[in-house]
Protein backbone atom coordinates (compact mmCIF):
# COMPACT_ATOMS: atom_id res chain seq x y z
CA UNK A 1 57.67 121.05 60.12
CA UNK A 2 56.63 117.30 60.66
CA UNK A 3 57.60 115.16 58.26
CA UNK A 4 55.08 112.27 57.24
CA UNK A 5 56.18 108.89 56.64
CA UNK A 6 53.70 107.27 52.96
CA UNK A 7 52.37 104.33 53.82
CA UNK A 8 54.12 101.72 50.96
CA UNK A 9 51.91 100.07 48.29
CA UNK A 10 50.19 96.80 48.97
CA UNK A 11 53.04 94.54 48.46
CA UNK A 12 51.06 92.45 46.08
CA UNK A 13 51.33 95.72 43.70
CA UNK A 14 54.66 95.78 44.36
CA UNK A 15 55.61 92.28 43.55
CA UNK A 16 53.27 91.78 40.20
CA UNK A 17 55.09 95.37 38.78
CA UNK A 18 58.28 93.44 39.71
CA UNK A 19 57.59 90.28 37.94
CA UNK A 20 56.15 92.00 34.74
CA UNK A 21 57.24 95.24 34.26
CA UNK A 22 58.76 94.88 30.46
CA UNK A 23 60.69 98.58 31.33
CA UNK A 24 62.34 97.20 34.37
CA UNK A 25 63.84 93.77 33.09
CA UNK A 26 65.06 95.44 30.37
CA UNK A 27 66.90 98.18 31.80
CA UNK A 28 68.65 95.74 34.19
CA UNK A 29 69.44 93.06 31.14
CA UNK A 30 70.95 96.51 29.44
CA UNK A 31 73.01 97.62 32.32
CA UNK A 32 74.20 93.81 32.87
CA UNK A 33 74.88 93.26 29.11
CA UNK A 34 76.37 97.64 29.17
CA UNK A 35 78.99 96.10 31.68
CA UNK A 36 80.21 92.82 30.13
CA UNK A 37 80.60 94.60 27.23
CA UNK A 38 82.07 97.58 28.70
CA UNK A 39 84.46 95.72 30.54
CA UNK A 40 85.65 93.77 27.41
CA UNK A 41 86.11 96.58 25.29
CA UNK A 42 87.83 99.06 27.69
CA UNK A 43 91.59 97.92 26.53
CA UNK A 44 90.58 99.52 23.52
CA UNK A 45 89.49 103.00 25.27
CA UNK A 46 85.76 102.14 24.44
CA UNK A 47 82.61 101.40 25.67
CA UNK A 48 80.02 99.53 24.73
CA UNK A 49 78.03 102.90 23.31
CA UNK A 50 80.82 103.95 21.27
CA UNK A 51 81.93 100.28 19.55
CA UNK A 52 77.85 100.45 18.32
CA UNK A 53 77.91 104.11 17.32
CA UNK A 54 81.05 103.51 15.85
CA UNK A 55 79.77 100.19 13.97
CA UNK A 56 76.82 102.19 12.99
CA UNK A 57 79.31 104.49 11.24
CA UNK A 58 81.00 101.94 9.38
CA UNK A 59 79.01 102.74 5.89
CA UNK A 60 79.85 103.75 2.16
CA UNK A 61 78.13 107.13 2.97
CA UNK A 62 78.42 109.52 6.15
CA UNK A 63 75.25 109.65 7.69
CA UNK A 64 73.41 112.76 8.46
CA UNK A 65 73.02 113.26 12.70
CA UNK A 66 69.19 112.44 12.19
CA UNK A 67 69.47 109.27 10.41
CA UNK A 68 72.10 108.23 12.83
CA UNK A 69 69.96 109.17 15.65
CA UNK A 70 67.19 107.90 14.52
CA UNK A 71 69.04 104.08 13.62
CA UNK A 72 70.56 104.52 17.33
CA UNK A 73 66.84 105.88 18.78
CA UNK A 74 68.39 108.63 20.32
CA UNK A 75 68.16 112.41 20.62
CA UNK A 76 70.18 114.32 18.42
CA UNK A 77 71.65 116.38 21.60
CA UNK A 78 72.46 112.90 23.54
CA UNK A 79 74.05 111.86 20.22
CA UNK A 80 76.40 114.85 19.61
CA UNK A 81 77.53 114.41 22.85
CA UNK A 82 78.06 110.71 22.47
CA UNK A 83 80.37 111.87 19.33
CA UNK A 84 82.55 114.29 20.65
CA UNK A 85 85.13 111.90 22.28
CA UNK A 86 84.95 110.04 19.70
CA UNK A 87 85.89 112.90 17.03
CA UNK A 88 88.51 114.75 19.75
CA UNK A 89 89.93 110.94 19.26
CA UNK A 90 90.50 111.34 15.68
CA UNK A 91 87.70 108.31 15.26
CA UNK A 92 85.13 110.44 13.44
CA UNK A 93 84.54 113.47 11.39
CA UNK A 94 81.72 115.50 11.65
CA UNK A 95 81.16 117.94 8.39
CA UNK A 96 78.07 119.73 6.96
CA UNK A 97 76.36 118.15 4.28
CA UNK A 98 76.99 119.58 1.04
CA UNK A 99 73.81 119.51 0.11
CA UNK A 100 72.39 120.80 2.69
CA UNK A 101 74.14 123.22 5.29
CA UNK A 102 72.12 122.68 7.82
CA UNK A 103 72.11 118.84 8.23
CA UNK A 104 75.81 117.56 9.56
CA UNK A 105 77.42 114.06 8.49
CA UNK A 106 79.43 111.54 10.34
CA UNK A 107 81.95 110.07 8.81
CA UNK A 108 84.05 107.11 10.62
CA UNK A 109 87.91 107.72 10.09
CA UNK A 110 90.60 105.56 9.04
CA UNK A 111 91.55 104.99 12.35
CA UNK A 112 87.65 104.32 13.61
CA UNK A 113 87.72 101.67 11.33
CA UNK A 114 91.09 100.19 12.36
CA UNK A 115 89.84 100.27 15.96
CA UNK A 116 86.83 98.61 15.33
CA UNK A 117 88.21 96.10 13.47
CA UNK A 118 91.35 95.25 16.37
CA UNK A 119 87.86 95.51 18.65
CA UNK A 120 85.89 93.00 16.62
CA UNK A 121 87.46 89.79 18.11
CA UNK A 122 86.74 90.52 21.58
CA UNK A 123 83.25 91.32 20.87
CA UNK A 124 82.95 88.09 19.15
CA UNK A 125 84.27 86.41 22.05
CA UNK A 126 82.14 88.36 24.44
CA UNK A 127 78.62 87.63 22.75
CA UNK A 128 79.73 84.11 22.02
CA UNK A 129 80.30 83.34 25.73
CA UNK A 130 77.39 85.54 26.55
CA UNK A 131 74.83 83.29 23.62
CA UNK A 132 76.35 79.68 25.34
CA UNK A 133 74.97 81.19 28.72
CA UNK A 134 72.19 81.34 27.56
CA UNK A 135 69.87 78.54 27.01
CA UNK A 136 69.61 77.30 23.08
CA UNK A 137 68.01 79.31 20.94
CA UNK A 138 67.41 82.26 23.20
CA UNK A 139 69.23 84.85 22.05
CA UNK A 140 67.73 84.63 18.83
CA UNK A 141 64.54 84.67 20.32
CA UNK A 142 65.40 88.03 22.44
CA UNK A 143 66.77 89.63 19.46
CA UNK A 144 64.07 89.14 17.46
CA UNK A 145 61.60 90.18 20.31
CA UNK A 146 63.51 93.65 20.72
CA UNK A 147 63.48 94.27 17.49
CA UNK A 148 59.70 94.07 18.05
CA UNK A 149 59.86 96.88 21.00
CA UNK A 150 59.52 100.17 18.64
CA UNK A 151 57.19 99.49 16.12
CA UNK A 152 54.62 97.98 19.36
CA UNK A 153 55.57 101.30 21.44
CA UNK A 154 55.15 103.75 18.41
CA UNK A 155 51.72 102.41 17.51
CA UNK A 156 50.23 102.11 20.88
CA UNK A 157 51.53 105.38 21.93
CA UNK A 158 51.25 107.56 18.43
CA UNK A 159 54.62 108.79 18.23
């Protein structure tokens, strides 16, 4: 069997996709930003995931696995997977709801708290160092702007 060799888009195509593709610039500012933080936050066995899913816990009231989901815009599954190191850690508890058996809460622990909280310094320090990089006023801009990204891709797309 002969394999054929695809003749590559125009490199024109290639190059404007490049230069505007909102999708691609973003996953590569994530997976920058997922190892700075990643890196700063692994003498406290964490990663950048599980200090925001853990910060995301840290609430009066136990949230149910949808709302969390949904605050995170995840999948439920890719959640619950996300919390099971974190509960065989002793850092959350997952129970059913009271009142109703089939939804599940999350509940930060004791010591979820008292990790985040030893955690919260070097975070501080990270995203300071990581806002001076930047130029002025910047990250408040991009903040803002991604906070944009759902509502525009929900509407657009009808989900």
């Amino acid at each position: 069997m002969t394999e054929s060799i695809a003749k590559p888009l125009d490199r024109e195509i290639v190059v404007h996709v490049a230069e505007t593709c909102l999708c691609l610039h973003t996953q590569r500012a994530a997976r920058a930003l997922a190892r700075l933080f990643d890196n700063a936050l692994r003498p406290y066995g964490l990663n950048n995931g599980q200090f925001s899913l853990l910060m995301a816990l840290n609430r009066p009231e136990p949230p149910s696995i949808g709302v969390l989901a949904s605050f995170l815009a995840m999948d439920r599954t890719s959640l619950t997977a996300a919390l099971k190191p974190l509960e065989r850690r002793g850092l959350v508890q997952i129970k059913p709801d009271k009142t109703d058996r089939r939804s599940r809460l999350v509940q930060i622990t004791g010591e979820g708290v008292a990790l985040l909280a030893a955690a919260l310094p070097t975070w501080r320090e990270t995203h300071a160092t990581l806002d001076a990089a930047l130029p002025e006023g910047a990250p408040n801009r991009l903040r803002a702007d991604l906070r944009q990204v759902p509502p525009l891709a929900y509407s657009v797309f009808g989900q």
